[in-house]
PDB file of N, CA and C in Angstrom:
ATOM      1  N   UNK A   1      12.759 274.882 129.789  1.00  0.00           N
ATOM      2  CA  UNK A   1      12.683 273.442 129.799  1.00  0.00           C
ATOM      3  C   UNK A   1      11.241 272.989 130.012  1.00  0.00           C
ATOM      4  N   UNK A   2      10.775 273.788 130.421  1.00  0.00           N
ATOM      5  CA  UNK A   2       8.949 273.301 131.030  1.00  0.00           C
ATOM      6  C   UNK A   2       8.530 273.006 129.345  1.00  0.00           C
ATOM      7  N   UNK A   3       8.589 274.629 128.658  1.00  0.00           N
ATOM      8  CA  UNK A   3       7.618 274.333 127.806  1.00  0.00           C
ATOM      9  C   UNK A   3       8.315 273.345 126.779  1.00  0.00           C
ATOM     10  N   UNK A   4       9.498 272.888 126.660  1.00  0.00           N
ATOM     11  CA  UNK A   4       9.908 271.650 125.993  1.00  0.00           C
ATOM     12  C   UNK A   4       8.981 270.470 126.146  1.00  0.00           C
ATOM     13  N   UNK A   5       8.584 270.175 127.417  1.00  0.00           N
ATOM     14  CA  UNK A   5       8.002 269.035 127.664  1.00  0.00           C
ATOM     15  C   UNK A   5       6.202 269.294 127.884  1.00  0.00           C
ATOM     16  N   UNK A   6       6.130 270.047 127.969  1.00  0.00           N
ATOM     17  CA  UNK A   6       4.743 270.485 127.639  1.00  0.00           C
ATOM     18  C   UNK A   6       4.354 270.222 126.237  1.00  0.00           C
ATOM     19  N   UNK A   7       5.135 270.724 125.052  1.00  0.00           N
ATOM     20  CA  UNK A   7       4.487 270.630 123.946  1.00  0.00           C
ATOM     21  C   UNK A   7       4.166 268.957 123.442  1.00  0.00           C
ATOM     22  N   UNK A   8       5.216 268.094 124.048  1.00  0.00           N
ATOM     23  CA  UNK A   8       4.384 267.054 123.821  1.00  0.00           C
ATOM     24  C   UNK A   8       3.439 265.787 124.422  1.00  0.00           C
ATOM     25  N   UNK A   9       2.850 266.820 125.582  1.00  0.00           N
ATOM     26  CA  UNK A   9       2.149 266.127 126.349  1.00  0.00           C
ATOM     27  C   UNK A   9       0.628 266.934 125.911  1.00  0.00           C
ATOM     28  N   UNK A  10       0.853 267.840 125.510  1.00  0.00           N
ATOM     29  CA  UNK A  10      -0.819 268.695 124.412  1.00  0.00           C
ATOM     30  C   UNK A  10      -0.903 268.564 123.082  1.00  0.00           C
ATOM     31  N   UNK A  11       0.503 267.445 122.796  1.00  0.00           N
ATOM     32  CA  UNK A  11       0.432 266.938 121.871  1.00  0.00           C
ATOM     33  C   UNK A  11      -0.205 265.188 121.925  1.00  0.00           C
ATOM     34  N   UNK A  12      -0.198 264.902 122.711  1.00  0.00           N
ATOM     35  CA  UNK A  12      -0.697 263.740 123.089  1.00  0.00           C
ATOM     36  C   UNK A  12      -1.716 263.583 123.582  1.00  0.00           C
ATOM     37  N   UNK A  13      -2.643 264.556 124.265  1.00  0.00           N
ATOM     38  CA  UNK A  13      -3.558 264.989 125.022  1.00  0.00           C
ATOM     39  C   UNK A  13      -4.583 264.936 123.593  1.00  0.00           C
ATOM     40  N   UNK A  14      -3.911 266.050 123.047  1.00  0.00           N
ATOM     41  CA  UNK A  14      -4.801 266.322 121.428  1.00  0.00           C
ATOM     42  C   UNK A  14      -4.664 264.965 120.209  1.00  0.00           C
ATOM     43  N   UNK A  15      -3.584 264.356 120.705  1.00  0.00           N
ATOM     44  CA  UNK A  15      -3.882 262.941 119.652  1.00  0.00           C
ATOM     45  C   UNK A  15      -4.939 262.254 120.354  1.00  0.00           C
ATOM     46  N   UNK A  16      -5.313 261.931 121.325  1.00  0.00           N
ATOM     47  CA  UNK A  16      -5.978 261.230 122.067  1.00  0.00           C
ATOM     48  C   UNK A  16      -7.201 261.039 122.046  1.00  0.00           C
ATOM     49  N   UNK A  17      -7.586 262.828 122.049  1.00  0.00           N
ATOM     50  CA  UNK A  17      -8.866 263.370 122.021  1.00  0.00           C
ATOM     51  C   UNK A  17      -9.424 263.189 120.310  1.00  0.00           C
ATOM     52  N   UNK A  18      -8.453 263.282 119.417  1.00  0.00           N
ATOM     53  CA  UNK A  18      -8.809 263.413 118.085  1.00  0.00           C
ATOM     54  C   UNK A  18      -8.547 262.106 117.719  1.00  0.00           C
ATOM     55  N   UNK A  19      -7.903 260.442 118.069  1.00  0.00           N
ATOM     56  CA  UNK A  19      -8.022 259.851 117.552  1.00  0.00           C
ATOM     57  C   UNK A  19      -6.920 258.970 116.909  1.00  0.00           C
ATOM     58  N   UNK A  20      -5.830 260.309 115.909  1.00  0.00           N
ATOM     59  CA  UNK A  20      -5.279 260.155 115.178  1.00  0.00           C
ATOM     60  C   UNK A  20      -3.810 260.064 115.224  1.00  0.00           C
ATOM     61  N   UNK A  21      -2.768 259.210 114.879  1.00  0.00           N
ATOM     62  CA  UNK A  21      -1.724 259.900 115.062  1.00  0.00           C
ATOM     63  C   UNK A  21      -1.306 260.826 113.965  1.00  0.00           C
ATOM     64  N   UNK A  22      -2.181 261.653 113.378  1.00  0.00           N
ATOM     65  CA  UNK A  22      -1.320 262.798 112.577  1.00  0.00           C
ATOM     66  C   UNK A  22      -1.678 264.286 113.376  1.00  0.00           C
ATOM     67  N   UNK A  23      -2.766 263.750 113.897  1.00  0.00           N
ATOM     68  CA  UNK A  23      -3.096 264.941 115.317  1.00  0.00           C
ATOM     69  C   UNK A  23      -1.978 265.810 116.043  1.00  0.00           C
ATOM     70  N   UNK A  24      -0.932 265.360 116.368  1.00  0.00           N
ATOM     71  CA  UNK A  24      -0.055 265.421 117.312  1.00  0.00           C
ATOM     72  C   UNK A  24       1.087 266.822 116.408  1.00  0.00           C
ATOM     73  N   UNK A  25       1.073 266.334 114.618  1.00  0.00           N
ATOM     74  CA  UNK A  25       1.592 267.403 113.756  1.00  0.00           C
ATOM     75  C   UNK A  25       0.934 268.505 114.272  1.00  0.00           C
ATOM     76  N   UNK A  26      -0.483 268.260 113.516  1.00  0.00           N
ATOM     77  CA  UNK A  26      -1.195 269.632 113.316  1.00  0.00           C
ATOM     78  C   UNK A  26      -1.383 270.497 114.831  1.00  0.00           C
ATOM     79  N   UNK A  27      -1.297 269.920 116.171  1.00  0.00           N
ATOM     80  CA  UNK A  27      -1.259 270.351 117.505  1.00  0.00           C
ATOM     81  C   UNK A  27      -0.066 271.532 117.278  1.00  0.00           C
ATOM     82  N   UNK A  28       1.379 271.354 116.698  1.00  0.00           N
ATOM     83  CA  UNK A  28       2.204 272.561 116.564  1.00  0.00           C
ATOM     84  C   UNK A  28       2.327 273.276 115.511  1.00  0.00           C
ATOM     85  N   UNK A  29       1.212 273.819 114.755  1.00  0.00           N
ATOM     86  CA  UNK A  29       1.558 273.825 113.541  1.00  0.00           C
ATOM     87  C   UNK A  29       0.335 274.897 113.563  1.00  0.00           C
ATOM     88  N   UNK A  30       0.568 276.065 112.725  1.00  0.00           N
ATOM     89  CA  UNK A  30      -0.522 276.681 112.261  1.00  0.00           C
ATOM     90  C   UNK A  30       0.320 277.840 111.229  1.00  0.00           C
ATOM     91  N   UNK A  31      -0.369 278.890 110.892  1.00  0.00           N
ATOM     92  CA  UNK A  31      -0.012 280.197 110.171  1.00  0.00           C
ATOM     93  C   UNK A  31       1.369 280.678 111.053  1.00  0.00           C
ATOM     94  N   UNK A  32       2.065 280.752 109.883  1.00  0.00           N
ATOM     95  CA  UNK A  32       3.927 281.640 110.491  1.00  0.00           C
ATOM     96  C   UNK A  32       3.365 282.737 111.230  1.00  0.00           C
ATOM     97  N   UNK A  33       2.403 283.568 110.800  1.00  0.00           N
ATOM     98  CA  UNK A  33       2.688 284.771 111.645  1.00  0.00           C
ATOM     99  C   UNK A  33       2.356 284.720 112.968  1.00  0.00           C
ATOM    100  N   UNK A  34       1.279 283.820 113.476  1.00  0.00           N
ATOM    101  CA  UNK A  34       0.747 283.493 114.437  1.00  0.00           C
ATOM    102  C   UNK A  34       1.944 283.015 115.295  1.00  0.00           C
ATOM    103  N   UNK A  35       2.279 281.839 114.760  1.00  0.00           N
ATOM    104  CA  UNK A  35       3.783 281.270 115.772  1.00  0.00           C
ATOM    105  C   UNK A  35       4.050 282.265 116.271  1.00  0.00           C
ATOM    106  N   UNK A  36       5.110 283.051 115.289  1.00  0.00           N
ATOM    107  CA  UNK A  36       6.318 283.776 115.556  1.00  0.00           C
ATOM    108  C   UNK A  36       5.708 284.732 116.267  1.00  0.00           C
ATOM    109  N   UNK A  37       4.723 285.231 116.436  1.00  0.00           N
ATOM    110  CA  UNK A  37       3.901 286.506 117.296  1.00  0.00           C
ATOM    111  C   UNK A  37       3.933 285.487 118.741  1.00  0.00           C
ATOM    112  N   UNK A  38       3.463 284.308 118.848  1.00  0.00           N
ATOM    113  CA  UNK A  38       3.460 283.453 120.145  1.00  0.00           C
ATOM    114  C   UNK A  38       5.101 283.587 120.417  1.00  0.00           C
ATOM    115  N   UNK A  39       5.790 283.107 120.181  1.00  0.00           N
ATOM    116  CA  UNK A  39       7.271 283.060 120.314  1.00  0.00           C
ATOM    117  C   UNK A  39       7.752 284.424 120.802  1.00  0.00           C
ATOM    118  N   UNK A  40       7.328 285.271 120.289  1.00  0.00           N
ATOM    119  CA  UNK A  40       7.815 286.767 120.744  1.00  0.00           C
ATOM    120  C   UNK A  40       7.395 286.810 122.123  1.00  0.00           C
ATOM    121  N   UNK A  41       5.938 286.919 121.990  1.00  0.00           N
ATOM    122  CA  UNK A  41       5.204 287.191 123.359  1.00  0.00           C
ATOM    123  C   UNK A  41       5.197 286.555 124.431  1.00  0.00           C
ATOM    124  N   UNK A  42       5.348 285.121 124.249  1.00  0.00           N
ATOM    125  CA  UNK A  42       5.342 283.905 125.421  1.00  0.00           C
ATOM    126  C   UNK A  42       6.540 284.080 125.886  1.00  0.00           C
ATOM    127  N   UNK A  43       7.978 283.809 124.932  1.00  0.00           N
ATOM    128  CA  UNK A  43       9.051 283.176 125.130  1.00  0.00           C
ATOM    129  C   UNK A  43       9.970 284.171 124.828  1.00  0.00           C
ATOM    130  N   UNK A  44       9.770 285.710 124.389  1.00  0.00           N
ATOM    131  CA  UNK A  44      10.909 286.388 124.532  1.00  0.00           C
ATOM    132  C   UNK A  44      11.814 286.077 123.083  1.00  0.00           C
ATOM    133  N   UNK A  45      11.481 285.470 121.936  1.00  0.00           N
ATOM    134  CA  UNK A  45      12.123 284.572 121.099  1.00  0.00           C
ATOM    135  C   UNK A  45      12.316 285.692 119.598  1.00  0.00           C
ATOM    136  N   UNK A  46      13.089 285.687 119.398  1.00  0.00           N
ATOM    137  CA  UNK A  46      14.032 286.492 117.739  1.00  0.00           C
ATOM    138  C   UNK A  46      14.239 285.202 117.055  1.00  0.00           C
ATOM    139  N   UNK A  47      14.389 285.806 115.963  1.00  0.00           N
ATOM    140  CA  UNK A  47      14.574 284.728 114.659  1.00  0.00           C
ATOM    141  C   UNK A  47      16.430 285.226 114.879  1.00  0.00           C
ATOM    142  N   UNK A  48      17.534 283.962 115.022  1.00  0.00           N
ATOM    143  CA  UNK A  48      18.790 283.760 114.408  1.00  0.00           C
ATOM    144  C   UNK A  48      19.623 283.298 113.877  1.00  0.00           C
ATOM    145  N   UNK A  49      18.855 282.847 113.152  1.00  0.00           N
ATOM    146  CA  UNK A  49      19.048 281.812 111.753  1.00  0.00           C
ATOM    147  C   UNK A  49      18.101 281.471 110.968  1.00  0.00           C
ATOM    148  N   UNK A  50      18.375 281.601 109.895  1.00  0.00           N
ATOM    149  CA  UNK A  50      17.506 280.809 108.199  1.00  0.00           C
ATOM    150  C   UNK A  50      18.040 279.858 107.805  1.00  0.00           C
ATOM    151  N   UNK A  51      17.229 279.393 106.533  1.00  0.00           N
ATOM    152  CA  UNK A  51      17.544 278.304 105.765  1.00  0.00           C
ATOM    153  C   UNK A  51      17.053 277.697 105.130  1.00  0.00           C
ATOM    154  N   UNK A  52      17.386 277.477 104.052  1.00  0.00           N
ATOM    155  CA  UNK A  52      16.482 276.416 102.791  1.00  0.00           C
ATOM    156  C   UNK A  52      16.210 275.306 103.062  1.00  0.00           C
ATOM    157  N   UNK A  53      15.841 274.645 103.567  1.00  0.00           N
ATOM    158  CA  UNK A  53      15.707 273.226 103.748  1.00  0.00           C
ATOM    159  C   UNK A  53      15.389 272.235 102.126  1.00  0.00           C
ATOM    160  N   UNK A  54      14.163 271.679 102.211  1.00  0.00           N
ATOM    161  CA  UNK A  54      13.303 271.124 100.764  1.00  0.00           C
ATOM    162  C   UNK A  54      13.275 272.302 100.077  1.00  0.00           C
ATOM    163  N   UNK A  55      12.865 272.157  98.764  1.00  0.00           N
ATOM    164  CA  UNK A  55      12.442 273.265  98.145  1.00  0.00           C
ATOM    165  C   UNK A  55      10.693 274.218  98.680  1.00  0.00           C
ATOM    166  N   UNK A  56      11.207 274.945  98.815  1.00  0.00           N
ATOM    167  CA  UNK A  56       9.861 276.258  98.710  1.00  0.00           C
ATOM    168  C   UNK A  56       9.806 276.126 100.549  1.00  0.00           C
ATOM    169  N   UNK A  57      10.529 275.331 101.454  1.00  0.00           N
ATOM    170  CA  UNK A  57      10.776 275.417 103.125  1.00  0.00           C
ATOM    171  C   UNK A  57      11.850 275.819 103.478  1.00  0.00           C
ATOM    172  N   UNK A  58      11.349 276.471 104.382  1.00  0.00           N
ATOM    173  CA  UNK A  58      12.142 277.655 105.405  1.00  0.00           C
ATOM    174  C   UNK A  58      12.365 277.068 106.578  1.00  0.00           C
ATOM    175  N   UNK A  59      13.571 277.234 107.622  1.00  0.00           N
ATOM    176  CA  UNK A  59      14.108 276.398 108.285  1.00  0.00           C
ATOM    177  C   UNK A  59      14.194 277.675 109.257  1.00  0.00           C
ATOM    178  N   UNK A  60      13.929 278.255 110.348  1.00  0.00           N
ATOM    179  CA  UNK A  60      14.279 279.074 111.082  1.00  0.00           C
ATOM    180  C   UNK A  60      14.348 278.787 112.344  1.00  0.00           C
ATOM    181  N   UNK A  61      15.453 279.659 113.238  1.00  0.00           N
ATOM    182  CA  UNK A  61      15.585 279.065 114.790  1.00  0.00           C
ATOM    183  C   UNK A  61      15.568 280.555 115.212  1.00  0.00           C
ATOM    184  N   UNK A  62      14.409 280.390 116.427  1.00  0.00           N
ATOM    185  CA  UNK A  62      14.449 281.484 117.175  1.00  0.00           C
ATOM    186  C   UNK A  62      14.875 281.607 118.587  1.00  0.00           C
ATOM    187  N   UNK A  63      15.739 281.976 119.137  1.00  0.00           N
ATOM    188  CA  UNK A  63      16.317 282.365 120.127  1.00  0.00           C
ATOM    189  C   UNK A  63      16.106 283.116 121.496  1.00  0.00           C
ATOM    190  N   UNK A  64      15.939 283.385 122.785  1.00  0.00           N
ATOM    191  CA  UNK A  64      16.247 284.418 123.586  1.00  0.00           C
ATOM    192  C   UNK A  64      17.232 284.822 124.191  1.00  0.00           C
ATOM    193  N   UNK A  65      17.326 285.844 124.924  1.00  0.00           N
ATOM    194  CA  UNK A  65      18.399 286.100 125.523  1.00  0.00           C
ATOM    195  C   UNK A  65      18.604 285.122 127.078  1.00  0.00           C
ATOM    196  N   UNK A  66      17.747 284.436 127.083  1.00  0.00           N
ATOM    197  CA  UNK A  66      17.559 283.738 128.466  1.00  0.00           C
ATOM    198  C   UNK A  66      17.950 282.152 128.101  1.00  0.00           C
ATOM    199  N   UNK A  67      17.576 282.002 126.636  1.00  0.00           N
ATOM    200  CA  UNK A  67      18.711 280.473 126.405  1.00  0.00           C
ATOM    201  C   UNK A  67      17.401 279.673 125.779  1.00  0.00           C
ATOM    202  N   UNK A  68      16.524 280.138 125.929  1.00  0.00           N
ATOM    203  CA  UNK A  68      15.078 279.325 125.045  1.00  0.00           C
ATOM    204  C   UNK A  68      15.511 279.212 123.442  1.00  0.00           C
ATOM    205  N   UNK A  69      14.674 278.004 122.753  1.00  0.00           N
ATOM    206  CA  UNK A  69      15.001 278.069 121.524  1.00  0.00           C
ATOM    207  C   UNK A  69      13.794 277.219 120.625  1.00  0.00           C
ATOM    208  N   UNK A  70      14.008 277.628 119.724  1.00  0.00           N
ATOM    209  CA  UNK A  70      12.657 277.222 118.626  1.00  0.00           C
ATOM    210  C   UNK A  70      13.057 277.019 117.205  1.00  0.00           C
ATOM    211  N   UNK A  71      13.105 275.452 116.712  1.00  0.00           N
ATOM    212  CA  UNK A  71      13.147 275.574 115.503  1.00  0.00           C
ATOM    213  C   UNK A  71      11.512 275.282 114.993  1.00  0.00           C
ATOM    214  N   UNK A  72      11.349 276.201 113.433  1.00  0.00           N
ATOM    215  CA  UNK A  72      10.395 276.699 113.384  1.00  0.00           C
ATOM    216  C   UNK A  72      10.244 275.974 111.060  1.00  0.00           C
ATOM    217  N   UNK A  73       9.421 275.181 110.934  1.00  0.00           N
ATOM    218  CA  UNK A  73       9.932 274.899 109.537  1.00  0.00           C
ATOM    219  C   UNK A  73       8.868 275.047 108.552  1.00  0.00           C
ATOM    220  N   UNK A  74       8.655 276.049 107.928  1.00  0.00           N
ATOM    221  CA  UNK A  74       7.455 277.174 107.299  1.00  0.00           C
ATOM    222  C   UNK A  74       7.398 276.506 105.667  1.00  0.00           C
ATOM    223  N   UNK A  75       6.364 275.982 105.326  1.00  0.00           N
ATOM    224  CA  UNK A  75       5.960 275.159 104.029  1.00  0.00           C
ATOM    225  C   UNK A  75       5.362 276.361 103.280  1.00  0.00           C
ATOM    226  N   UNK A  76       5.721 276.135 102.034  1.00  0.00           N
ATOM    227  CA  UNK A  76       5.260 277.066 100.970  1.00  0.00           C
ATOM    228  C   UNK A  76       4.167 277.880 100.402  1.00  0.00           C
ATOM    229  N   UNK A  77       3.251 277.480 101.498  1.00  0.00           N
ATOM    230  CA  UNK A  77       1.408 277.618 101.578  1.00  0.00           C
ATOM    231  C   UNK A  77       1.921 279.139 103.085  1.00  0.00           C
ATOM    232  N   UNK A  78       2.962 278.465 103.741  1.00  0.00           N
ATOM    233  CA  UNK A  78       2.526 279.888 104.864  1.00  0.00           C
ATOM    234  C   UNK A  78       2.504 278.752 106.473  1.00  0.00           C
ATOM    235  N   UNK A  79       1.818 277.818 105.892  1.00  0.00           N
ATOM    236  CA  UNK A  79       1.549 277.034 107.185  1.00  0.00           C
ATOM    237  C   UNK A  79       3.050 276.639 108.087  1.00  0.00           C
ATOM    238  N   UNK A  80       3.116 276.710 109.010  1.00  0.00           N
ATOM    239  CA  UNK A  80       4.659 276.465 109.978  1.00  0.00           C
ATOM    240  C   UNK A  80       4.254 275.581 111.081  1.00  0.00           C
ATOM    241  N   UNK A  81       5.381 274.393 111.380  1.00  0.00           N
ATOM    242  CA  UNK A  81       5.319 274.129 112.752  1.00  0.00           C
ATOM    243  C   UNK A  81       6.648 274.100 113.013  1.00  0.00           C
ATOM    244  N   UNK A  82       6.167 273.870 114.546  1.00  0.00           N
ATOM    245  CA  UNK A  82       7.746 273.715 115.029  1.00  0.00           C
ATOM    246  C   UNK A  82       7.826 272.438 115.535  1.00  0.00           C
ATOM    247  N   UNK A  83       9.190 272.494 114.946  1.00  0.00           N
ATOM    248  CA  UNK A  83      10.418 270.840 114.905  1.00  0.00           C
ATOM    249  C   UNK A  83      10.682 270.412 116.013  1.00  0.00           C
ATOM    250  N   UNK A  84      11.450 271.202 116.607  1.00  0.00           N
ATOM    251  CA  UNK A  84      12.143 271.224 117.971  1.00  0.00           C
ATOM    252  C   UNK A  84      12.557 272.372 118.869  1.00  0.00           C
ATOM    253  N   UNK A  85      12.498 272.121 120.377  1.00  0.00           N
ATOM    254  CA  UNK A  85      12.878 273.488 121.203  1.00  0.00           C
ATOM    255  C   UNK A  85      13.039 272.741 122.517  1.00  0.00           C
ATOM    256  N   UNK A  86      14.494 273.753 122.747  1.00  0.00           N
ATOM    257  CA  UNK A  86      15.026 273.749 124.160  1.00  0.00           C
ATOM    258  C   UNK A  86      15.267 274.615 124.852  1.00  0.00           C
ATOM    259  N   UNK A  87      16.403 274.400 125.816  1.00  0.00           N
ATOM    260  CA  UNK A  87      17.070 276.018 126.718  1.00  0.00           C
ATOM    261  C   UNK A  87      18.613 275.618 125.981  1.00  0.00           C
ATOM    262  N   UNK A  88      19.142 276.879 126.728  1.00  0.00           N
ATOM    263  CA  UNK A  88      20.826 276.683 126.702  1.00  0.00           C
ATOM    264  C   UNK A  88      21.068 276.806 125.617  1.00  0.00           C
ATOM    265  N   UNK A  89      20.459 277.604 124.609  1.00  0.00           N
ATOM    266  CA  UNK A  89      21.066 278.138 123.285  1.00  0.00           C
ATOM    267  C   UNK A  89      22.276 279.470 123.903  1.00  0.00           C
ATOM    268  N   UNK A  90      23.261 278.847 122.387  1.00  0.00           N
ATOM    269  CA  UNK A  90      24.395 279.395 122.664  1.00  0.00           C
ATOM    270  C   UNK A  90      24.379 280.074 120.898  1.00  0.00           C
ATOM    271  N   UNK A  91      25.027 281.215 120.696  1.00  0.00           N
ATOM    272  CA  UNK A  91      25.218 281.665 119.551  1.00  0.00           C
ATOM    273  C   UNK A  91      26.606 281.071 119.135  1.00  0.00           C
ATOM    274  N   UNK A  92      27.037 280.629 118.303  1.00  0.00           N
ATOM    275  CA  UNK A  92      28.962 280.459 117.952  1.00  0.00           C
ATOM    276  C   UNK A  92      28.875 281.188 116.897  1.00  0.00           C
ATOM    277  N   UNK A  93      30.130 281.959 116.628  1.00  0.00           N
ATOM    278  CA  UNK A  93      30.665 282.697 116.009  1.00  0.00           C
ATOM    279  C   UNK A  93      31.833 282.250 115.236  1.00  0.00           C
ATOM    280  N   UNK A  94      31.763 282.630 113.687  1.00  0.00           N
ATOM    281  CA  UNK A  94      32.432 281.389 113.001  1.00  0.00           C
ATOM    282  C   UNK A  94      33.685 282.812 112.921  1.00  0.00           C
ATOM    283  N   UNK A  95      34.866 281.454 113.298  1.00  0.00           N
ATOM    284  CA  UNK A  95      36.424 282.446 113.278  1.00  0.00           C
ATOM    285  C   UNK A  95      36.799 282.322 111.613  1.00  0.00           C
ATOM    286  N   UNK A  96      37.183 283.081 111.260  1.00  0.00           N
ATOM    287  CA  UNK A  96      37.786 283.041 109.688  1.00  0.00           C
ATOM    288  C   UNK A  96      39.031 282.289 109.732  1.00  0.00           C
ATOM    289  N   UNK A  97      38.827 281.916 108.465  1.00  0.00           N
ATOM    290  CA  UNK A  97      39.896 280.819 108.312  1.00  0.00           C
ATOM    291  C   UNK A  97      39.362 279.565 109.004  1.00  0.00           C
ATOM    292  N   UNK A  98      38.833 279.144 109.527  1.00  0.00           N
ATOM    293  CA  UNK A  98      37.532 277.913 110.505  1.00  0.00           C
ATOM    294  C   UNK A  98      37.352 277.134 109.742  1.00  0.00           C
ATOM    295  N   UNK A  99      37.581 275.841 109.652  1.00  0.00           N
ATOM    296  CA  UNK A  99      37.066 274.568 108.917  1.00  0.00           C
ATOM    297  C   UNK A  99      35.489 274.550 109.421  1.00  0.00           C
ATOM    298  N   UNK A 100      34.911 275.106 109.967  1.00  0.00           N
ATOM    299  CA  UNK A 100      33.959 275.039 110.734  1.00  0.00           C
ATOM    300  C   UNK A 100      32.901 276.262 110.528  1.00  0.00           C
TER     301      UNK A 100
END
C-alpha cells in the first residue's frame, strides 16, 4: 500500500519540478525491461496475466505472493508504464461451465 501512494506523490513532485502536466506520465514510464526487472527486485512481482488492449499494446498484471500488484501497459516502440497498483491481489480461477 505504501508504494501505491508513493507513486503519485513522485509523480507530482516530478510534475512540479518539470512544469508540465504530461510530466507525471513519463515519471512511470520507461523501457519494459527495466520495469519488469524493478518489479521483480523491489516488489517480489511475476507477470499473471496478458492482453491485447489497442492494437500493437500489451496489457500485463504482475503479481506477488504477498498480495502486491502492477498493471503494466507496453506500447509498440517497447516503451511501458504502469496504469495502476495495489495490495490484496487475489488469483480467481475460472470453474467450467462459469458464465464468468
Amino acid at each position: 500500500m505504501i508504494r501505491f501512494s508513493l507513486v503519485p506523490l513522485a509523480a507530482l513532485a516530478f510534475m512540479t519540478a518539470a512544469g508540465s502536466p504530461s510530466a507525471s506520465a513519463q515519471s512511470a514510464c520507461g523501457p519494459r525491461e527495466q520495469l519488469v526487472k524493478l518489479l521483480s527486485d523491489q516488489y517480489k512481482e511475476g507477470p499473471v496475466g496478458i492482453g491485447l488492449a489497442q492494437p500493437g499494446q500489451v496489457l500485463e498484471v504482475f503479481a506477488s505472493s504477498n498480495g502486491s500488484w502492477t498493471m503494466v501497459m507496453t506500447m509498440p516502440d517497447g516503451k511501458a508504464c504502469m496504469i495502476a497498483a495495489g495490495d490484496n491481489w487475489e488469483m480467481v480461477t475460472k470453474i467450467k461451465g462459469s458464465p464468468v
